[in-house]
N, C-alpha and C. Protein backbone atom coordinates (compact mmCIF):
# COMPACT_ATOMS: atom_id res chain seq x y z
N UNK A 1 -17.41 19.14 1.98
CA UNK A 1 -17.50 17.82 1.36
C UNK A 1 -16.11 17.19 1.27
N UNK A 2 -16.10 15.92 1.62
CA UNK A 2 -14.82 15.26 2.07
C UNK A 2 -14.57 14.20 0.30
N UNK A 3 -13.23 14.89 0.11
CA UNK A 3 -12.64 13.98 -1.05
C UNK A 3 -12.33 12.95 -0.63
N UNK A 4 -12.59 11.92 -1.52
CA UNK A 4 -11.61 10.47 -1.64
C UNK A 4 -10.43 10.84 -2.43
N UNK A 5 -9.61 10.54 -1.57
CA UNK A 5 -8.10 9.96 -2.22
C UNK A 5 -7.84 8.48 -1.77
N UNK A 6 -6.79 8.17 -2.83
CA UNK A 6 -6.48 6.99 -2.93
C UNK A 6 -4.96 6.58 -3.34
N UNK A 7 -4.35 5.65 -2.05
CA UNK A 7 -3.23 5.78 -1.76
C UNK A 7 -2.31 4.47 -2.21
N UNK A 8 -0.97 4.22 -2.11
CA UNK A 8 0.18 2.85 -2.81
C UNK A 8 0.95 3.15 -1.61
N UNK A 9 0.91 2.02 -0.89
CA UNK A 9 1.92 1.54 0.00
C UNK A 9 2.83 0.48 -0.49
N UNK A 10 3.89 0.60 0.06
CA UNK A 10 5.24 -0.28 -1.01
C UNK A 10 5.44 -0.77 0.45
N UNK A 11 5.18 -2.55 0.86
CA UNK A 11 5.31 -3.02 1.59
C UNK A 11 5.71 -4.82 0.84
N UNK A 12 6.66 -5.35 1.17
CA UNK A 12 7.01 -6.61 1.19
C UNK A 12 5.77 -7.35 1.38
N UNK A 13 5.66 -8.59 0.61
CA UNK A 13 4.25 -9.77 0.80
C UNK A 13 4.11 -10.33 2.34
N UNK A 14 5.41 -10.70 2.45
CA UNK A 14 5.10 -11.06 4.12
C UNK A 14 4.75 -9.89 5.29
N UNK A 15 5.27 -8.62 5.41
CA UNK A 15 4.68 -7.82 5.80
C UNK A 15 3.10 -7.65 5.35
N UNK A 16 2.74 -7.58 4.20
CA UNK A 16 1.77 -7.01 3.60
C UNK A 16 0.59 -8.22 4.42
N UNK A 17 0.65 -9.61 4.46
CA UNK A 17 0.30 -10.64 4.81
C UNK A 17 -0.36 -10.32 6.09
N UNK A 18 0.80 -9.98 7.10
CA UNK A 18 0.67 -9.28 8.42
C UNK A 18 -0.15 -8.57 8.77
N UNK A 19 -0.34 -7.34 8.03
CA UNK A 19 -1.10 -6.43 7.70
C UNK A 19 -2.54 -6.75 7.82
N UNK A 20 -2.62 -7.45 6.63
CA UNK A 20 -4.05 -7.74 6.64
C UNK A 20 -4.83 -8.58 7.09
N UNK A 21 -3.87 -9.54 7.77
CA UNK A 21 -4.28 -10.62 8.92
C UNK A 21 -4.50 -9.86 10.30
N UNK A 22 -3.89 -8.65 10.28
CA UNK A 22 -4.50 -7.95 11.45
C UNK A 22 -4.98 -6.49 11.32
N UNK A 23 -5.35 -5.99 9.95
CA UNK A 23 -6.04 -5.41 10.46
C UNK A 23 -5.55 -3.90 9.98
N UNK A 24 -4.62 -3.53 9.76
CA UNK A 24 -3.29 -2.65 10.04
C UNK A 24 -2.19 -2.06 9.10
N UNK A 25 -1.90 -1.21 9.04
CA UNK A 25 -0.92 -1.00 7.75
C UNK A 25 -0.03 0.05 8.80
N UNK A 26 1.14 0.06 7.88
CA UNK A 26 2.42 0.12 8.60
C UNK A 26 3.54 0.23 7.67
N UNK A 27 3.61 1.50 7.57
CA UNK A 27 5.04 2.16 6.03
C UNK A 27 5.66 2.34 6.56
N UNK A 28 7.08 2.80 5.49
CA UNK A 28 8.26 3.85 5.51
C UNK A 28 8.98 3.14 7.08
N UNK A 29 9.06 2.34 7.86
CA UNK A 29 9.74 1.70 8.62
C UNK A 29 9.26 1.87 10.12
N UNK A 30 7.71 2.43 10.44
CA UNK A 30 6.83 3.00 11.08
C UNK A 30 6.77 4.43 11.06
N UNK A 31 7.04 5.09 10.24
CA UNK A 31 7.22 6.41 10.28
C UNK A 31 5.05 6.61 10.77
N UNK A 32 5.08 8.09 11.40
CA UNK A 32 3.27 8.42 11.25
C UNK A 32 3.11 9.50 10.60
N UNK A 33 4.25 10.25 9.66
CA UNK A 33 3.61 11.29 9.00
C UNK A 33 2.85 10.79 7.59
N UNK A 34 3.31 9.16 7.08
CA UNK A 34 2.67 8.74 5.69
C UNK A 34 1.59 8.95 6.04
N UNK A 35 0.86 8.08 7.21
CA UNK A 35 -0.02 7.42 7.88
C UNK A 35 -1.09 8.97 8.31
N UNK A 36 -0.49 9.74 8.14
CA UNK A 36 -1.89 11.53 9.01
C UNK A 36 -2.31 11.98 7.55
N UNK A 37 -1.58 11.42 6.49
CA UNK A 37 -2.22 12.07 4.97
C UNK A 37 -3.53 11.00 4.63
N UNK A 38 -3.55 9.96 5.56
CA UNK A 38 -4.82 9.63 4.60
C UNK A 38 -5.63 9.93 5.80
N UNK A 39 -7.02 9.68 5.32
CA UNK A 39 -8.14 10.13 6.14
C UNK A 39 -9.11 8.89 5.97
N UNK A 40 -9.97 8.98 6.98
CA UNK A 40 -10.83 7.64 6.91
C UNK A 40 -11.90 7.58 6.02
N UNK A 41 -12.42 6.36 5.10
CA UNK A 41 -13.09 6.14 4.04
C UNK A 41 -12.28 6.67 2.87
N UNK A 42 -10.49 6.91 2.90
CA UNK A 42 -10.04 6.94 1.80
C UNK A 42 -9.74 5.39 1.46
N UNK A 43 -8.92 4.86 0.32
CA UNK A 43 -8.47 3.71 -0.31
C UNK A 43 -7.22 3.49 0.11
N UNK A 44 -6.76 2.61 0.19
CA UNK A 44 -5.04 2.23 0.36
C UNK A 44 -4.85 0.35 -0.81
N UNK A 45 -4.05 0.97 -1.52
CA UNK A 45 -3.62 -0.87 -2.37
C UNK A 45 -2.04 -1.10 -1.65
N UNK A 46 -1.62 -2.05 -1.56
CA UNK A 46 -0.49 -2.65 -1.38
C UNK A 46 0.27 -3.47 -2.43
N UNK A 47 1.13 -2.47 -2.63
CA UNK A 47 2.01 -2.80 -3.70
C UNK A 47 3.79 -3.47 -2.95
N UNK A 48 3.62 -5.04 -3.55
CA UNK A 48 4.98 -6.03 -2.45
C UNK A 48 6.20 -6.49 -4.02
N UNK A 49 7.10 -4.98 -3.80
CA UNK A 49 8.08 -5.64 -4.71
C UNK A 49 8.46 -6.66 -4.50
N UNK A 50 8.97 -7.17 -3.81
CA UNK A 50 9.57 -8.60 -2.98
C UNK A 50 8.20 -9.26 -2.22
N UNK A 51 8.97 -10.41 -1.74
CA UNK A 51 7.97 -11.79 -1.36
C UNK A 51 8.46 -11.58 0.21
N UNK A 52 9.49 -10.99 0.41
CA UNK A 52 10.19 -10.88 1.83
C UNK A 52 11.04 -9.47 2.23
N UNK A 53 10.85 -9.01 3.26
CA UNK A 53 11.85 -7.70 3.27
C UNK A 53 13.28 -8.11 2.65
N UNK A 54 13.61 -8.48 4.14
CA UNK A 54 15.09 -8.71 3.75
C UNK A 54 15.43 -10.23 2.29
N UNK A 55 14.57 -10.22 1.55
CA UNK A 55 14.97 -11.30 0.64
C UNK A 55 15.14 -11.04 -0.82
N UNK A 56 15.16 -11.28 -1.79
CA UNK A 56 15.49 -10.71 -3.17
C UNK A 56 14.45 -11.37 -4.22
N UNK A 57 13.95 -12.18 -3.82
CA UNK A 57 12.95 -12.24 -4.86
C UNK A 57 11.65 -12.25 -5.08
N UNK A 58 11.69 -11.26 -6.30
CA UNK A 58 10.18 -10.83 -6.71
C UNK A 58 9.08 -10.64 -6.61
N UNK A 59 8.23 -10.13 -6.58
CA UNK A 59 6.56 -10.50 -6.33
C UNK A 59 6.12 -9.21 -7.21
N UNK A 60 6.64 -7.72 -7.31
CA UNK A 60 6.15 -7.29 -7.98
C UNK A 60 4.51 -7.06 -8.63
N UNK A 61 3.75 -7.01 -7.46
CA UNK A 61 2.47 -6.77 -7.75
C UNK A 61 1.58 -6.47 -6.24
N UNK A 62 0.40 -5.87 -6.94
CA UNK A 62 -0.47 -5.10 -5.68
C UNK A 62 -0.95 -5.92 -5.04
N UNK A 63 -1.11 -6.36 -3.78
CA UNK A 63 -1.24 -7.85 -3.51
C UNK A 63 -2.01 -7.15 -2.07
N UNK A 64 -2.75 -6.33 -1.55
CA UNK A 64 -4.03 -6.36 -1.15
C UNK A 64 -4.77 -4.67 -1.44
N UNK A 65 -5.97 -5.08 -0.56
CA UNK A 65 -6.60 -3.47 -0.83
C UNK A 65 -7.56 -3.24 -0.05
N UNK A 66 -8.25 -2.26 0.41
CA UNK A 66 -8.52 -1.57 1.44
C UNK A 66 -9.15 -0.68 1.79
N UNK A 67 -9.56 -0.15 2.69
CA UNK A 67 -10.31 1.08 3.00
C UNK A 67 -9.82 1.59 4.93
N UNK A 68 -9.76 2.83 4.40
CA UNK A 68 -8.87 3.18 5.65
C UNK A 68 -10.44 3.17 7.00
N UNK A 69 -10.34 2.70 8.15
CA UNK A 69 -11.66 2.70 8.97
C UNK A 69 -11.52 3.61 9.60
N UNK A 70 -10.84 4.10 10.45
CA UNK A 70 -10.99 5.47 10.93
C UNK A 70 -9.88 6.78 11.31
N UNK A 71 -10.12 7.78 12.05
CA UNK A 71 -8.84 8.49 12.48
C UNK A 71 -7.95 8.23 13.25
N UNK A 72 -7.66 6.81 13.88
CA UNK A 72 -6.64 6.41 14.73
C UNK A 72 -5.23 6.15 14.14
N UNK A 73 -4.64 6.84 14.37
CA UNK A 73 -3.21 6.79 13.73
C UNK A 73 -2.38 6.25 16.09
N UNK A 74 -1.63 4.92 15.79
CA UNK A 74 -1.31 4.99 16.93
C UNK A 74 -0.19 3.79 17.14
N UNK A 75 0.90 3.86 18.05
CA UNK A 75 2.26 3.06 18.16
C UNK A 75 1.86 1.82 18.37
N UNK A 76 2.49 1.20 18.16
CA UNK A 76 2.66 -0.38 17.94
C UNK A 76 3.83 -1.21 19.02
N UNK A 77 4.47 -1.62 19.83
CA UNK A 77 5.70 -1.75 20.53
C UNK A 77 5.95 -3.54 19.56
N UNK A 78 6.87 -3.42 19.00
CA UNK A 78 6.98 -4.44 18.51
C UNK A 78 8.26 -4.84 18.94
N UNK A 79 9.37 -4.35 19.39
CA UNK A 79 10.63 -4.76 20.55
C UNK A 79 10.45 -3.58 20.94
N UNK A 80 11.50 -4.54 22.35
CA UNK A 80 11.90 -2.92 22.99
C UNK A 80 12.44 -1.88 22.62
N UNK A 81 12.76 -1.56 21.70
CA UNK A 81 13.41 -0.44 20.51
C UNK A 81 12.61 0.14 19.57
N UNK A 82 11.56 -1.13 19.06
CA UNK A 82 11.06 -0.52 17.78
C UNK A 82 9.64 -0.62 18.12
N UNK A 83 9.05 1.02 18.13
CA UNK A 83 7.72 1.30 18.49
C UNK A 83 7.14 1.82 17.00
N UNK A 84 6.61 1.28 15.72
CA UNK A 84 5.91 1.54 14.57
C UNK A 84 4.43 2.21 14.83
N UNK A 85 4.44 2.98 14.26
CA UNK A 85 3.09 4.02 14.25
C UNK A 85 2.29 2.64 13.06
N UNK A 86 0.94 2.88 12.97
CA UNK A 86 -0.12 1.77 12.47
C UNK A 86 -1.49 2.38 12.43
N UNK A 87 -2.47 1.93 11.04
CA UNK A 87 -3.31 2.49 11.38
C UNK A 87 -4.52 1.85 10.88
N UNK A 88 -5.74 1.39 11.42
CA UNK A 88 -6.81 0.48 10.98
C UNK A 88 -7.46 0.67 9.37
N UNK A 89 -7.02 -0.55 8.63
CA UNK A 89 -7.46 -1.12 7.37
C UNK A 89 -8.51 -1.68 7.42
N UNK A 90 -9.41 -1.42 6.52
CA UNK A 90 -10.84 -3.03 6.19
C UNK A 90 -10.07 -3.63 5.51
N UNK A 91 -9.63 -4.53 5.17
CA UNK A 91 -9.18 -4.94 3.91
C UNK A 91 -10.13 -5.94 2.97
N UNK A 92 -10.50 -5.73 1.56
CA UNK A 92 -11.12 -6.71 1.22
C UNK A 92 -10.45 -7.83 0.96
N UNK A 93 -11.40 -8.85 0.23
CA UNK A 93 -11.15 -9.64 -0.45
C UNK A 93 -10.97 -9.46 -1.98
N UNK A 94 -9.29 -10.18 -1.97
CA UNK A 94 -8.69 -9.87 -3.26
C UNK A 94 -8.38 -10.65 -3.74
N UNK A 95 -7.35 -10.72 -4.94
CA UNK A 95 -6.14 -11.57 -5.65
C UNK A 95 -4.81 -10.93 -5.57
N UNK A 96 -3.82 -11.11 -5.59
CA UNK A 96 -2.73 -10.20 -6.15
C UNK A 96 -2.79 -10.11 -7.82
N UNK A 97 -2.27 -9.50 -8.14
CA UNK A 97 -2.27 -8.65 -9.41
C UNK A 97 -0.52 -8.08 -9.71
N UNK A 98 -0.37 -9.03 -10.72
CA UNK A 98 1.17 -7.94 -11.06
C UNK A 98 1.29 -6.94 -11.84
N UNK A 99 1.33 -6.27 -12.03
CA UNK A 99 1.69 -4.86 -12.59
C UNK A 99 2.06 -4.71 -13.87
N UNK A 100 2.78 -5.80 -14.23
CA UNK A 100 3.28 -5.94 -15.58
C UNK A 100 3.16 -5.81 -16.64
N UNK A 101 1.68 -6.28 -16.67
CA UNK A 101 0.42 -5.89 -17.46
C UNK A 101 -0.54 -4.55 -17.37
N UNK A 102 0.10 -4.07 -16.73
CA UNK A 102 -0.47 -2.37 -16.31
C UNK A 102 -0.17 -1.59 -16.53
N UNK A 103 1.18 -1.82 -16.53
CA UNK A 103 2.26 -0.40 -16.46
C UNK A 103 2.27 0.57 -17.49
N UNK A 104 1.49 -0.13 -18.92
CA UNK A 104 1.14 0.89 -19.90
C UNK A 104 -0.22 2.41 -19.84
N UNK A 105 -0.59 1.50 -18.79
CA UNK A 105 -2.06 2.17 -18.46
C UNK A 105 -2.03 3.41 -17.18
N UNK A 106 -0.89 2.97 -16.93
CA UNK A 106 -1.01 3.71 -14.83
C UNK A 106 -0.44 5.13 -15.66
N UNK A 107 -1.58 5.97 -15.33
CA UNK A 107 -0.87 7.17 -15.42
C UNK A 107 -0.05 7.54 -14.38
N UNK A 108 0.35 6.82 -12.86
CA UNK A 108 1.44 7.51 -12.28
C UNK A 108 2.68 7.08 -12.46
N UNK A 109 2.75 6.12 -13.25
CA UNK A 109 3.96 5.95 -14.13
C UNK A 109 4.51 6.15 -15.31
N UNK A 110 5.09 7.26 -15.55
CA UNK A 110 4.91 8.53 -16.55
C UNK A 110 6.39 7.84 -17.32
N UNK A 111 7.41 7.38 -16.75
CA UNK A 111 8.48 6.66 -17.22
C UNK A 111 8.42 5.09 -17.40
N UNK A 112 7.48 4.76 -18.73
CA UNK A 112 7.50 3.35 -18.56
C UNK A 112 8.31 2.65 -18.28
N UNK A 113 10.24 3.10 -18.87
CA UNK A 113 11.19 2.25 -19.28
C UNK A 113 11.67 2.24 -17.90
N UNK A 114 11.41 3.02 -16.87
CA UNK A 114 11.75 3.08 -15.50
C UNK A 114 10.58 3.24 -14.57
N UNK A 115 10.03 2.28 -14.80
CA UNK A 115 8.42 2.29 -14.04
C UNK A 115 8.24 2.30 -12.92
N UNK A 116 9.53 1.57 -12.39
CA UNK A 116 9.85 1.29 -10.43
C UNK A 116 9.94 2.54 -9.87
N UNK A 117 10.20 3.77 -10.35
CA UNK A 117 10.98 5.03 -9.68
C UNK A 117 9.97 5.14 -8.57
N UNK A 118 8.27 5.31 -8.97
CA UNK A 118 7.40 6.22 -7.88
C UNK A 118 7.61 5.30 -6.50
N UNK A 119 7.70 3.90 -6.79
CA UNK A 119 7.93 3.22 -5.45
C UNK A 119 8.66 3.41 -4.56
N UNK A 120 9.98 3.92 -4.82
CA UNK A 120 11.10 4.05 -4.13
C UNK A 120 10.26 4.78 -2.97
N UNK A 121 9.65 6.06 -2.74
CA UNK A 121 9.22 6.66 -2.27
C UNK A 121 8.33 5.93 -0.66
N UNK A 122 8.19 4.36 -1.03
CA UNK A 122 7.30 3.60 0.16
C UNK A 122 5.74 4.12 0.63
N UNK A 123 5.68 5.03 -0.12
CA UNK A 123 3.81 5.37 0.34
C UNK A 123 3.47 6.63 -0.78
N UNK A 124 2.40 7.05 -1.63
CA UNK A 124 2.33 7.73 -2.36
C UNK A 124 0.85 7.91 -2.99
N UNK A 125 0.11 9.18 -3.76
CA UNK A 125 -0.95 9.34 -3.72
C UNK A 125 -1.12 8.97 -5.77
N UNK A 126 -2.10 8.08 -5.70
CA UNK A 126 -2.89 7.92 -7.12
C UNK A 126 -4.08 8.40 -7.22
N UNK A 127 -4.22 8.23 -9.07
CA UNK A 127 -5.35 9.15 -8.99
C UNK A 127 -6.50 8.10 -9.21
N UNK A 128 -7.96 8.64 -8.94
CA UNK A 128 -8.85 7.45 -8.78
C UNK A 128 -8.73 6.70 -10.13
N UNK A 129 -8.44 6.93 -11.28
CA UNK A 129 -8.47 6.05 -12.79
C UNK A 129 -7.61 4.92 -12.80
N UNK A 130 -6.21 5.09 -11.85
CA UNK A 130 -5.26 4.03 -11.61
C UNK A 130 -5.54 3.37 -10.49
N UNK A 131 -6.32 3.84 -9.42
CA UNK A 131 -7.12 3.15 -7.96
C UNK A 131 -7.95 2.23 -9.30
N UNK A 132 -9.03 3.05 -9.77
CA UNK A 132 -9.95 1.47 -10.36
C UNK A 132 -9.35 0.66 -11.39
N UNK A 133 -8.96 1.20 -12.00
CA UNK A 133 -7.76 0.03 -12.71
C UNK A 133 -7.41 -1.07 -12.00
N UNK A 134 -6.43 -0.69 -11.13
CA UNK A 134 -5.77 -1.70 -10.67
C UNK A 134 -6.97 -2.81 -9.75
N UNK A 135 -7.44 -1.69 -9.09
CA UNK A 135 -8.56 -3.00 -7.94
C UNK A 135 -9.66 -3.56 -8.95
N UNK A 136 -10.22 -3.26 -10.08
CA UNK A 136 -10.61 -4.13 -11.00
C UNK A 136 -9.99 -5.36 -11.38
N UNK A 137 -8.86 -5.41 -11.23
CA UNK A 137 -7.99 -6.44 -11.51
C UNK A 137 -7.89 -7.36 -10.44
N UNK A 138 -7.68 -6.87 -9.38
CA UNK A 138 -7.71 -7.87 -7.87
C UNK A 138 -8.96 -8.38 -7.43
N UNK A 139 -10.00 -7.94 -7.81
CA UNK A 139 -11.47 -8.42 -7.73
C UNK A 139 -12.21 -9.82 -8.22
């Protein structure tokens, strides 16, 4: 019997945008080892500290969500240099949601006064009570 897990990708809004306009998710700078831990019919939310990679301001909230469709984990050629591993999202229909108002509740944020730490990480596993939490909120 196959568990659901349910996963936080730390992707920028305009990336994140990308994403779900096609289809696709895409961490850690294309790395594919984030991308072989989930399995298909698990969850994925997108969590966009920023509004832009390279830009500085804010957004701070989970701003889509998802269901992984199958086992294709596979390269992307996006220049001639940079080949990103990618892997097929459903994504629903959401809202973004900021966090702000959460952060008391998320048990994977065990350091309220430093709540940002688990992100640093760019991809990471929650437990289903903070999965429905949060996508209750984007609904």
């Amino acid at each position: 019997m196959k568990l659901t897990r349910y996963w936080v990708a730390v992707v920028s809004l305009d990336h994140a945008l990308r994403g779900v306009n096609g289809g696709f998710i895409q961490v850690c700078h294309g790395k594919a080892a984030p991308l072989k831990r989930m399995r298909k019919d698990d969850y994925l939310l997108i969590y966009s500290p920023k509004l832009s990679m390279n830009g500085t301001e804010k957004c701070q909230s989970f701003t889509a969500l998802g269901k992984v469709e199958d086992e294709l984990i596979y390269p992307f050629r996006m220049t001639e240099t940079f080949v990103p591993f990618r892997r097929n999202i459903n994504f629903n229909d959401s809202k973004a949601c900021s966090i702000l108002p959460l952060i008391p509740e998320l048990e994977f944020i065990t350091d309220k006064k430093h709540w940002g730490y688990p992100f640093r990480f760019g991809f990471f596993e929650i437990t289903e009570n903070d999965f429905t939490l949060i996508a209750s909120k984007m609904r």
